[in-house]
Protein backbone atom coordinates (compact mmCIF):
# COMPACT_ATOMS: atom_id res chain seq x y z
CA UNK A 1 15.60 -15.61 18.69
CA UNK A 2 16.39 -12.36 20.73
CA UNK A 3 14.06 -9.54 21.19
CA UNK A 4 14.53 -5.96 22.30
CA UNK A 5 12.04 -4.65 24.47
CA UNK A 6 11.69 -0.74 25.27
CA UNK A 7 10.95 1.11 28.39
CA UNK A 8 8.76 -1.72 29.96
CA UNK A 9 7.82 -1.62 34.05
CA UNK A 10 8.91 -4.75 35.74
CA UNK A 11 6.67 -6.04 38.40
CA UNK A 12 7.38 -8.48 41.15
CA UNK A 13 10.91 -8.93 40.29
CA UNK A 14 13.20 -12.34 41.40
CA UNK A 15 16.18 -12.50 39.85
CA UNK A 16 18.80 -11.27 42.24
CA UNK A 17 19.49 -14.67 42.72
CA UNK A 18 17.64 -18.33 42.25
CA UNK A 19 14.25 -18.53 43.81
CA UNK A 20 11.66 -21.29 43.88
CA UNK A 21 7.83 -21.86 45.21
CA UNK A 22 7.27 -23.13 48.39
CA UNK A 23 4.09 -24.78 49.39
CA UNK A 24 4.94 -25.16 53.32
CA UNK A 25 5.62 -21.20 53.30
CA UNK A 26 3.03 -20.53 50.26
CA UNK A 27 5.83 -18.15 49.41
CA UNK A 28 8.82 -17.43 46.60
CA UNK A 29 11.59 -18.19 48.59
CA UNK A 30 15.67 -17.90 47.68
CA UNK A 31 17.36 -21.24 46.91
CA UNK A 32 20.23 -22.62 45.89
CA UNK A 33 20.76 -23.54 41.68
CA UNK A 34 21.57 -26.93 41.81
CA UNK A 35 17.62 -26.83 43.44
CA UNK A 36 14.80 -28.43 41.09
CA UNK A 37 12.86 -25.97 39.54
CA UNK A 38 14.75 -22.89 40.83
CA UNK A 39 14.64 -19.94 38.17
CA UNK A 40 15.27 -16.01 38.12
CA UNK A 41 12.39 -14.41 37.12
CA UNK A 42 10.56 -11.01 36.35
CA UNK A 43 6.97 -9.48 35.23
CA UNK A 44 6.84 -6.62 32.64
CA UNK A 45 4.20 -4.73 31.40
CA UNK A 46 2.73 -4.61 27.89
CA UNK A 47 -0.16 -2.65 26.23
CA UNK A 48 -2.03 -4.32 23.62
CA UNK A 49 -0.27 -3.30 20.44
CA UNK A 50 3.26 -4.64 21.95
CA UNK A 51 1.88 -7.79 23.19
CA UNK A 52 0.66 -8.78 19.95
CA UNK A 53 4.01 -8.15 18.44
CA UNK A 54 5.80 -9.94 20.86
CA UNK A 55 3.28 -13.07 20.40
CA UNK A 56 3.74 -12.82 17.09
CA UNK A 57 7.11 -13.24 16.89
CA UNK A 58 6.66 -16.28 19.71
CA UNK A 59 4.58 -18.11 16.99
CA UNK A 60 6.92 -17.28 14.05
CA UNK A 61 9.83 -18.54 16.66
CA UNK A 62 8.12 -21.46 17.23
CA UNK A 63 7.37 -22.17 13.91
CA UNK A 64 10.66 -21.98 12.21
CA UNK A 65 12.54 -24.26 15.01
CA UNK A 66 9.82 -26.62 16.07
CA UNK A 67 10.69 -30.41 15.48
CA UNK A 68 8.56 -32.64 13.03
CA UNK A 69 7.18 -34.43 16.18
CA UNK A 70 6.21 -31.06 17.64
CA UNK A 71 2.27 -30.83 17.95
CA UNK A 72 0.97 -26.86 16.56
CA UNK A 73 1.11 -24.28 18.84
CA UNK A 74 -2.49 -23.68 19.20
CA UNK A 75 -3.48 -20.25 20.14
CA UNK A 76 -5.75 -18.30 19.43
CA UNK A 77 -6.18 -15.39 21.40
CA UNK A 78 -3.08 -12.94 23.34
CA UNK A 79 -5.03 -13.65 26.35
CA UNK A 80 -3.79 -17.71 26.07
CA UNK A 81 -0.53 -16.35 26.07
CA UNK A 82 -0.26 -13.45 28.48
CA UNK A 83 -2.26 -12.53 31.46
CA UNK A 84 -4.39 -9.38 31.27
CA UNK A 85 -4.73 -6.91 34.19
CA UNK A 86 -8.15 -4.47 35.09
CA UNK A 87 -6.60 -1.66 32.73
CA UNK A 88 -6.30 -3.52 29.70
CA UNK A 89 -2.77 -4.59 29.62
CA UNK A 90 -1.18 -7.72 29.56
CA UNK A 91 1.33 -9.02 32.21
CA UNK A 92 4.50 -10.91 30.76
CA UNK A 93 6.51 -13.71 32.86
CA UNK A 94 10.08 -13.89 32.09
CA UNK A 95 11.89 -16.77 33.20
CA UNK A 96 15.19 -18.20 33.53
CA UNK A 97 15.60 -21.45 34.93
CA UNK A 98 19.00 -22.64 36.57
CA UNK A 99 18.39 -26.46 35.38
CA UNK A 100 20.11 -27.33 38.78
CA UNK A 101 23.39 -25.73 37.45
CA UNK A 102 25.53 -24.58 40.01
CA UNK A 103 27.39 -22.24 37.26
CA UNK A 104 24.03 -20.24 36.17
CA UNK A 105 24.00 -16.96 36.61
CA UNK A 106 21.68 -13.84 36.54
CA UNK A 107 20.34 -11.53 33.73
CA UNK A 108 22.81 -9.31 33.63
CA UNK A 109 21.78 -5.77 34.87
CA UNK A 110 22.80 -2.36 34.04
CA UNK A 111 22.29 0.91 35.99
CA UNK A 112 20.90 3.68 34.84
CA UNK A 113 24.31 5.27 33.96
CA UNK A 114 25.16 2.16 32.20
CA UNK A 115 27.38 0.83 35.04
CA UNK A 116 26.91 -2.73 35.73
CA UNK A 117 24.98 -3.50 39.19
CA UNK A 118 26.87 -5.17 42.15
CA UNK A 119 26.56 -8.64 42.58
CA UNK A 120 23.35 -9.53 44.18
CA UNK A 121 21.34 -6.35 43.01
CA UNK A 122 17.44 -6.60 43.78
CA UNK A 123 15.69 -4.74 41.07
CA UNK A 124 12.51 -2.45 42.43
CA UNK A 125 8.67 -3.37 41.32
CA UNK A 126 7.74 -0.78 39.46
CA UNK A 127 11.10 0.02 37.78
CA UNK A 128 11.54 0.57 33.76
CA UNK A 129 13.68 -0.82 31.11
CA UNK A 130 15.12 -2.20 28.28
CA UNK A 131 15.01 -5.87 28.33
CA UNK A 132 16.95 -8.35 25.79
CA UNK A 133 15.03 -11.55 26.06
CA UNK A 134 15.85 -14.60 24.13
CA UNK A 135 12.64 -16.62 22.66
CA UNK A 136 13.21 -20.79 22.94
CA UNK A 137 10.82 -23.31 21.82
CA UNK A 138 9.98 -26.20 23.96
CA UNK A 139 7.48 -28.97 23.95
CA UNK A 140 7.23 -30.89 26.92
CA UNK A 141 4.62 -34.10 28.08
CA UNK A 142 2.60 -32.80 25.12
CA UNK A 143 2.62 -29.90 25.45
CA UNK A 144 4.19 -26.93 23.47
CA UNK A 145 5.10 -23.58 23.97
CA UNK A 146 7.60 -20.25 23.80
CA UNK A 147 9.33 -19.40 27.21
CA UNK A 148 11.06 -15.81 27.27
CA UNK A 149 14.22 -15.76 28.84
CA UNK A 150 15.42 -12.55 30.60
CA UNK A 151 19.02 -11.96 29.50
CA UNK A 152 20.11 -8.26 29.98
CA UNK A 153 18.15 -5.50 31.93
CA UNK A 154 19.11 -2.24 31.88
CA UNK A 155 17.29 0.38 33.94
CA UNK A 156 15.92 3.85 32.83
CA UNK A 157 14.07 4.46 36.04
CA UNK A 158 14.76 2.81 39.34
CA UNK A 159 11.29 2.63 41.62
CA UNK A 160 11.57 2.93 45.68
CA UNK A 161 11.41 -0.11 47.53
CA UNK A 162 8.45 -0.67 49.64
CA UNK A 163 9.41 -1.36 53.32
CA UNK A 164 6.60 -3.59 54.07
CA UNK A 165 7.31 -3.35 58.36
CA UNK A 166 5.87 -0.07 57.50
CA UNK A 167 2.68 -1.17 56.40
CA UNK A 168 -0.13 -2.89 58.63
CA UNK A 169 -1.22 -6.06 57.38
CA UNK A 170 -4.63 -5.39 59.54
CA UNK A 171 -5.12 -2.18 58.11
CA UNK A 172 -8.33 -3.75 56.05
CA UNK A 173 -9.59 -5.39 59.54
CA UNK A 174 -10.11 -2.24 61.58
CA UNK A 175 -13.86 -1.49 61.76
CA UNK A 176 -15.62 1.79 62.01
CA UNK A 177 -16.93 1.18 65.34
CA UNK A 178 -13.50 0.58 66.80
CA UNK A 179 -14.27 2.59 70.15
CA UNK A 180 -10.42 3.53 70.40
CA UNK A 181 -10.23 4.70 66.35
CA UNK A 182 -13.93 6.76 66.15
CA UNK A 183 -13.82 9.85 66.68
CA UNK A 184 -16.43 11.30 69.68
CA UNK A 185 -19.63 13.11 68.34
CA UNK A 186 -20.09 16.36 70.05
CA UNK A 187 -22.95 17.15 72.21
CA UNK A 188 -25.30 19.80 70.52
CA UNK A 189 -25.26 23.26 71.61
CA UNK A 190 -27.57 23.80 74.63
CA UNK A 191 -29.09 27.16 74.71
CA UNK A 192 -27.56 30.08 76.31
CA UNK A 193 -30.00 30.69 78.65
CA UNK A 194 -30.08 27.74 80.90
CA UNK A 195 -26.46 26.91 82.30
CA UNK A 196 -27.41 23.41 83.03
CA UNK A 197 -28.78 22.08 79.36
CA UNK A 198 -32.46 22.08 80.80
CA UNK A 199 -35.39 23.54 78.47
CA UNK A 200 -37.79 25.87 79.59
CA UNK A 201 -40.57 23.17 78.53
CA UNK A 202 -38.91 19.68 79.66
CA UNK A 203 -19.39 2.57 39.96
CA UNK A 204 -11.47 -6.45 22.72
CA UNK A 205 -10.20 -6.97 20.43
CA UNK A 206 -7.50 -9.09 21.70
CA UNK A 207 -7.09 -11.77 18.58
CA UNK A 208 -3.30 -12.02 17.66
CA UNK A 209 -3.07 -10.69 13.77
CA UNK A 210 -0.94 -13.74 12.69
């Protein structure tokens, strides 16, 4: 099945090219596709009344294409689905895995002005747009599930890039009583009489409706 999505921030995108986890560097790092587990991936964002649809029509999906030895999707709640944030809405992995293809390819991406992006384009965290992803059923070891494939993205609103070298990874560290960051306190006013400072006396409803 293939969904539309509207106007939806990406987060933390990787799908420029393949990327994979890394324990030694306890990093994302790029990869080649013929690598195991190397996928393109993205985040959006969903408020509540969108993320029920969309897991709505993940169990309907899975329902009309599982096989007979499929076990039931059991879920009960949007929150064993999706991962909600502080603010009350729910983050959304998509994910397209190469399967060690050296032929796979990217979601597709589209510029603002409907131009298609170079070759190699790194979408922005932060960014909006319309997303066609394409539901698929899978059951696996036991377990069962919907993945959501990112196949077309085209931008409405392209976010800055963050230079990180610009930001200091030690900001959190410094301490107030840094001698070389606090500022001095002034000495009090001495009176105007005596030119040498002496005195004169010494702070859900999150079920799926399906």
């Amino acid at each position: 099945m293939i969904e539309t999505l509207r106007n939806k921030e990406i987060l933390w995108p990787r799908c420029d090219r393949p990327y994979k986890w890394s324990d030694a560097d306890n990093r994302f790092i790029a990869c080649s596709p013929t690598e195991e587990k190397a996928a393109y991936e993205l985040n959006i964002v969903l408020n509540e009344a969108d993320a029920k649809d969309l897991a709505g029509k993940m169990r309907s999906t899975y329902a009309a294409q599982r096989k007979p030895d499929w076990k039931d999707w059991a879920v009960k709640s949007l929150t064993d689905v999706f991962k909600k944030d502080e603010t009350g809405h729910y983050i959304v992995k998509l994910k397209k895995r190469t399967y060690e293809d050296a032929n796979s390819k990217p979601p597709s991406h589209w510029m603002p002005n409907g131009s298609a992006a170079v070759e190699g384009y790194q979408l922005t965290s932060g960014s909006k747009a319309d997303l066609q992803i394409f539901l698929k059923p899978w059951s696996v070891g036991g377990k069962v599930g919907v993945s959501l494939r990112p196949l077309h993205i085209q931008l409405i609103e392209i976010a800055e890039r963050q230079d990180r070298a610009n930001v200091n990874p030690f900001a959190s560290e410094i301490k107030t009583d840094n001698p070389f960051t606090e500022q001095p306190t002034p000495p009090a006013p001495q009176p105007a009489g005596d030119p040498f400072g002496l005195s004169d006396t010494g702070v859900i409803d999150d079920e799926i409706p399906f």
